[in-house]
C-alpha atoms as a PDB file:
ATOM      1  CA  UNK A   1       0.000   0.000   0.000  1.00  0.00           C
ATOM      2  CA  UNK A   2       0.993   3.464  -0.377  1.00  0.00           C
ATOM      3  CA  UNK A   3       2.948   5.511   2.528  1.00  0.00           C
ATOM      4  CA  UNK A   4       1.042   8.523   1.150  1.00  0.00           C
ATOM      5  CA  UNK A   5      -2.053   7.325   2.722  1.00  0.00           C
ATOM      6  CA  UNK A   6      -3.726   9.715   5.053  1.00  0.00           C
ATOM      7  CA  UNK A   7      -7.473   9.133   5.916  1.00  0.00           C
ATOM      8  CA  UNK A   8      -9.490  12.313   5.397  1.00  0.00           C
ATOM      9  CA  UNK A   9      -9.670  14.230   8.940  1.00  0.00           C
ATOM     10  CA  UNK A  10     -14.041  14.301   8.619  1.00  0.00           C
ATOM     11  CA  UNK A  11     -13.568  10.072   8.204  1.00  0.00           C
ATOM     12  CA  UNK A  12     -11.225  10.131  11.362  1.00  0.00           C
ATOM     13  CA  UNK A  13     -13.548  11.978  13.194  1.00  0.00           C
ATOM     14  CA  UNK A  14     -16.882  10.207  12.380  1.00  0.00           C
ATOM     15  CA  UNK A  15     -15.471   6.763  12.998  1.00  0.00           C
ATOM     16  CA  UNK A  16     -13.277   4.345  15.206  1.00  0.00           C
ATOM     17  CA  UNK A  17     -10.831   1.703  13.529  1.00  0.00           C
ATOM     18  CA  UNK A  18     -11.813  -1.354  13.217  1.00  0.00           C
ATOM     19  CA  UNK A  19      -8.690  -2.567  11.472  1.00  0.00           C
ATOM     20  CA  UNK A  20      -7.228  -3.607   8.204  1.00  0.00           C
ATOM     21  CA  UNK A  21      -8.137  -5.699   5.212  1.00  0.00           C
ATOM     22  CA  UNK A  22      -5.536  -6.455   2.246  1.00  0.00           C
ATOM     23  CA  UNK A  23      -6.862  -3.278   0.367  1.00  0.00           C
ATOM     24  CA  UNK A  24      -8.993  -1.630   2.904  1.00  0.00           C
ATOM     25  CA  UNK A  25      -9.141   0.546   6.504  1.00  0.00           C
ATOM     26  CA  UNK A  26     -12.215  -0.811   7.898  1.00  0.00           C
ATOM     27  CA  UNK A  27     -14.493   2.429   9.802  1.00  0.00           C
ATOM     28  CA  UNK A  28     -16.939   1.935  12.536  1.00  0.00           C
ATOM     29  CA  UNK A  29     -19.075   5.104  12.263  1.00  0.00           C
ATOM     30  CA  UNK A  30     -19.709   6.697  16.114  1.00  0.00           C
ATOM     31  CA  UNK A  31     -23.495   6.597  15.522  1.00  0.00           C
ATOM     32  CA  UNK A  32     -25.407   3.947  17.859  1.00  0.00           C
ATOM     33  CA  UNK A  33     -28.654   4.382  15.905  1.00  0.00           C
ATOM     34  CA  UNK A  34     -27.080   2.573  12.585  1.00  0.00           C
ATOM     35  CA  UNK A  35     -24.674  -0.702  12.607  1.00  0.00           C
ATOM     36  CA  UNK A  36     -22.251   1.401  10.035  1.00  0.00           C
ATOM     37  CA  UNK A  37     -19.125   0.370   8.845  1.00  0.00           C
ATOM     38  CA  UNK A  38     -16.705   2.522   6.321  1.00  0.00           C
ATOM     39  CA  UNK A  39     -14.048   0.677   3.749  1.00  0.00           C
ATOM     40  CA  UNK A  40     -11.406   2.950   2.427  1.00  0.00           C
ATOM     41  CA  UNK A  41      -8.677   1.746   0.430  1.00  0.00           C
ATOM     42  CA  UNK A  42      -5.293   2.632   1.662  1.00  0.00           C
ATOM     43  CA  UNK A  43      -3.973   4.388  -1.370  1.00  0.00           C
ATOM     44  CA  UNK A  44      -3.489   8.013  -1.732  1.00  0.00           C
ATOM     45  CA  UNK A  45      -5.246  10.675  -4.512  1.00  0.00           C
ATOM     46  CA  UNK A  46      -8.471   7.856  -5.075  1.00  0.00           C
ATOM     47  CA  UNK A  47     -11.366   9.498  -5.492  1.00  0.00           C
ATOM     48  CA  UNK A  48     -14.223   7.446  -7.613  1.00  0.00           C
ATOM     49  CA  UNK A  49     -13.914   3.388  -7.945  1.00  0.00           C
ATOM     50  CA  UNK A  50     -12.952   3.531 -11.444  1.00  0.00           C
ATOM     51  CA  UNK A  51      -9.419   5.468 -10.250  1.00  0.00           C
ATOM     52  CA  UNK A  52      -8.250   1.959  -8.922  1.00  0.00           C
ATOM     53  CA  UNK A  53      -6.839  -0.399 -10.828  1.00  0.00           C
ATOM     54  CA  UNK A  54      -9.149  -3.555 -12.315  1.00  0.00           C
ATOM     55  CA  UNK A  55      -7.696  -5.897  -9.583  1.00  0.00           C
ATOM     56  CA  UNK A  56      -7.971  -3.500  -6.579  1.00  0.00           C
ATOM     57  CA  UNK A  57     -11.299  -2.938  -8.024  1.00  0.00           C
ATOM     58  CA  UNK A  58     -12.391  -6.525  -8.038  1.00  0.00           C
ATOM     59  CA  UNK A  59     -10.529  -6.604  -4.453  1.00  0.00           C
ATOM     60  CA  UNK A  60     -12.537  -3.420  -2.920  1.00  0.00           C
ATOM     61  CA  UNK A  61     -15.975  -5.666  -4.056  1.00  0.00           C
ATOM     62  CA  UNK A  62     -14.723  -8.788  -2.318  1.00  0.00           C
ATOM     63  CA  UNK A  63     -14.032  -6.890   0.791  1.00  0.00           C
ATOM     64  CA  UNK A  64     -17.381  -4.973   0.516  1.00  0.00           C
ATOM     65  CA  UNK A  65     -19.130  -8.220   0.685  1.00  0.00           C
ATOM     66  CA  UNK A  66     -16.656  -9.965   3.495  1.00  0.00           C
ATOM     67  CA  UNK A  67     -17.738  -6.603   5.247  1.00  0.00           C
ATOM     68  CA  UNK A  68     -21.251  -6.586   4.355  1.00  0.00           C
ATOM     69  CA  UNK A  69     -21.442 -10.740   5.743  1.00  0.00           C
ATOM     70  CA  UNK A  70     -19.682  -9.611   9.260  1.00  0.00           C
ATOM     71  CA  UNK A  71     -22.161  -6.658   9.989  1.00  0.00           C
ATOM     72  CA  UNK A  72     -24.625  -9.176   9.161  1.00  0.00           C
ATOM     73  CA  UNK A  73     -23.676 -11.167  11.593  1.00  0.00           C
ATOM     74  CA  UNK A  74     -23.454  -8.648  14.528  1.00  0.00           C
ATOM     75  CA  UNK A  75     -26.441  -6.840  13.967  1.00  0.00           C
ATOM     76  CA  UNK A  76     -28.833  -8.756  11.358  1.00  0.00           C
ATOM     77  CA  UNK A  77     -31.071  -6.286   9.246  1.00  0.00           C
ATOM     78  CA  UNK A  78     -34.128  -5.893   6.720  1.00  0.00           C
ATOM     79  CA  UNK A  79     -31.611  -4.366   4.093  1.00  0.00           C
ATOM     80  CA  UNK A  80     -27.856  -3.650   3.485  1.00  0.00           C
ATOM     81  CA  UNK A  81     -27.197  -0.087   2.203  1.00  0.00           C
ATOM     82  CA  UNK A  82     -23.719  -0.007  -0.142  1.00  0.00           C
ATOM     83  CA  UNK A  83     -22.509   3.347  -1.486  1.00  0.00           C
ATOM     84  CA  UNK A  84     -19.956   5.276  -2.694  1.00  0.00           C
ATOM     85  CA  UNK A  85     -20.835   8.715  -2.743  1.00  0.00           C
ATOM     86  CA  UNK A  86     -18.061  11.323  -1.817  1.00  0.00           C
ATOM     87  CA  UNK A  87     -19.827  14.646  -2.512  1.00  0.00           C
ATOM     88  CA  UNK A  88     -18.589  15.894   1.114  1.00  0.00           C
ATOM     89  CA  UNK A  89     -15.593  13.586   1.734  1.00  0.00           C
ATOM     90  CA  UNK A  90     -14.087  13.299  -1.853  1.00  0.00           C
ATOM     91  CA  UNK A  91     -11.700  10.188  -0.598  1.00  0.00           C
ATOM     92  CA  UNK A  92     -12.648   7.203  -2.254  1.00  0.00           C
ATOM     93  CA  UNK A  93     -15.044   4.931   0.862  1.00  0.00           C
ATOM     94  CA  UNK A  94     -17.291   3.027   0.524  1.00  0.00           C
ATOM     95  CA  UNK A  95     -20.079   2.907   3.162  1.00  0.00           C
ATOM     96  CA  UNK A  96     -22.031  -0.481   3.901  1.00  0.00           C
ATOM     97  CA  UNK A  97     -25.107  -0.093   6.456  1.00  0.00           C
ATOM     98  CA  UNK A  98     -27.517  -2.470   8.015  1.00  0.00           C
ATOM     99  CA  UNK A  99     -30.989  -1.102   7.885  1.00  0.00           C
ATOM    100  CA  UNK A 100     -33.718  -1.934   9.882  1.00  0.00           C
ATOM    101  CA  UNK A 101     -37.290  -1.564   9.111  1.00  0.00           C
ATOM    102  CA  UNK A 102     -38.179   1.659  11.246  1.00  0.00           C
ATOM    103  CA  UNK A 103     -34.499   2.371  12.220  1.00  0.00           C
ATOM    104  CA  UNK A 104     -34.036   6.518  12.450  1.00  0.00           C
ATOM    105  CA  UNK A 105     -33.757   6.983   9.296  1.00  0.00           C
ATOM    106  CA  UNK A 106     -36.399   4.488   7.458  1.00  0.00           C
ATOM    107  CA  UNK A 107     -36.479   4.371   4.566  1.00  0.00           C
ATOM    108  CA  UNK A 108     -34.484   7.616   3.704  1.00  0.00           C
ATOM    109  CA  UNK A 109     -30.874   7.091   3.330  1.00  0.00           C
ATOM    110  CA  UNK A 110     -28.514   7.428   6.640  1.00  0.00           C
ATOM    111  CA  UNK A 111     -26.553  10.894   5.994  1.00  0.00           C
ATOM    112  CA  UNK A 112     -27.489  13.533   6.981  1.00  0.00           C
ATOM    113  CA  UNK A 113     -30.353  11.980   9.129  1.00  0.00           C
ATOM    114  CA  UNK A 114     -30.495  13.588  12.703  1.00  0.00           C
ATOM    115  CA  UNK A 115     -27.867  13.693  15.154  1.00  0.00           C
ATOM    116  CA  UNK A 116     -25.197  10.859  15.673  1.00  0.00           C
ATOM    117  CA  UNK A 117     -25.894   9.049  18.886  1.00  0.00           C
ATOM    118  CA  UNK A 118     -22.978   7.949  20.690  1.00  0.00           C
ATOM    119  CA  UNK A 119     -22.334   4.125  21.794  1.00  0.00           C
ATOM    120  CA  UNK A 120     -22.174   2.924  25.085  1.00  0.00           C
ATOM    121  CA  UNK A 121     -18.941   0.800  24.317  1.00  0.00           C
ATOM    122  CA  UNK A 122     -17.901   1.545  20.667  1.00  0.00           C
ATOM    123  CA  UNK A 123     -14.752  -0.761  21.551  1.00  0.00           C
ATOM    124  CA  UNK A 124     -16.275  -3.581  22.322  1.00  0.00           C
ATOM    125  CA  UNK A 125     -18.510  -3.291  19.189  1.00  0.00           C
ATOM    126  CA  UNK A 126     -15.704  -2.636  17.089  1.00  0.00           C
ATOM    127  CA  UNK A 127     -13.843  -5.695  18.882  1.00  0.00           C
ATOM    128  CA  UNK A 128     -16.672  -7.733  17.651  1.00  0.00           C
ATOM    129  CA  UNK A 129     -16.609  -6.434  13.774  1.00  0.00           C
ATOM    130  CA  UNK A 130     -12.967  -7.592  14.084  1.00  0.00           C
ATOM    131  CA  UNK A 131     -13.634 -10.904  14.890  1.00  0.00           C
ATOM    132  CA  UNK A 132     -16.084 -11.560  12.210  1.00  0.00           C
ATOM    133  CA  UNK A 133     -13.816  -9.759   9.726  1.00  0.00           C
ATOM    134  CA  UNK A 134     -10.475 -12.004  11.155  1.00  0.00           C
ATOM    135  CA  UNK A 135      -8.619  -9.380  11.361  1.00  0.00           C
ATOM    136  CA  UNK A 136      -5.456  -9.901  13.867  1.00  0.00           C
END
């Protein structure tokens, strides 16, 4: 991976680390109210998907879904939400949410819905993500 990596200050300040995949920093968002993870791939200057190259591409979709089966398993849901948006944080993420019928945002999309609640233990729930992601 690049040394010129740097994750964008707003990502570092929304989220906790949950670790690393091959390709990607895995994100816990700090919002109780959705189980919310963030992938962004460790390479500097990436702003859309189609900036990586076709095997990191293929790689960033394999990860998406090893991420999308571990929140899954933590915090089952009516609906996964993957996107890749960037119009406030232009680094290339990739955001993968279980939804729940009714959740605080149903059925609108997650940003810019409300205020973030904070979690009781963040850690431990991030702990948790890294076990079902296996990562050391």
């Amino acid at each position: 991976m690049s040394a010129a990596f740097e994750l964008d200050a707003r990502l570092a300040g929304d989220t906790v680390v949950v670790g690393d995949l091959p390709l990607c920093r895995v994100l816990l968002m700090r919002d109780s109210r959705f189980a919310w993870l963030v992938l962004v791939p460790r390479q500097a200057g990436l702003v859309e998907v189609s900036d990586l190259p076709d095997a990191d591409r293929a790689a960033l979709w394999r990860e998406v879904d090893q991420a999308s089966a571990a929140l899954r398993a933590i915090a089952p849901c009516d609906k996964l939400n993957i996107g890749a948006l960037g119009n406030i944080v232009r680094q290339l993420h990739v955001h993968v949410v279980a939804r729940v019928e009714g959740d605080a945002a149903w059925p609108g999309p997650v940003w810019g819905s409300g205020k973030a609640e904070a979690y009781a233990d963040i850690e431990g729930l991030a702990s948790r993500v890294r076990g079902a992601l296996l990562i050391g």
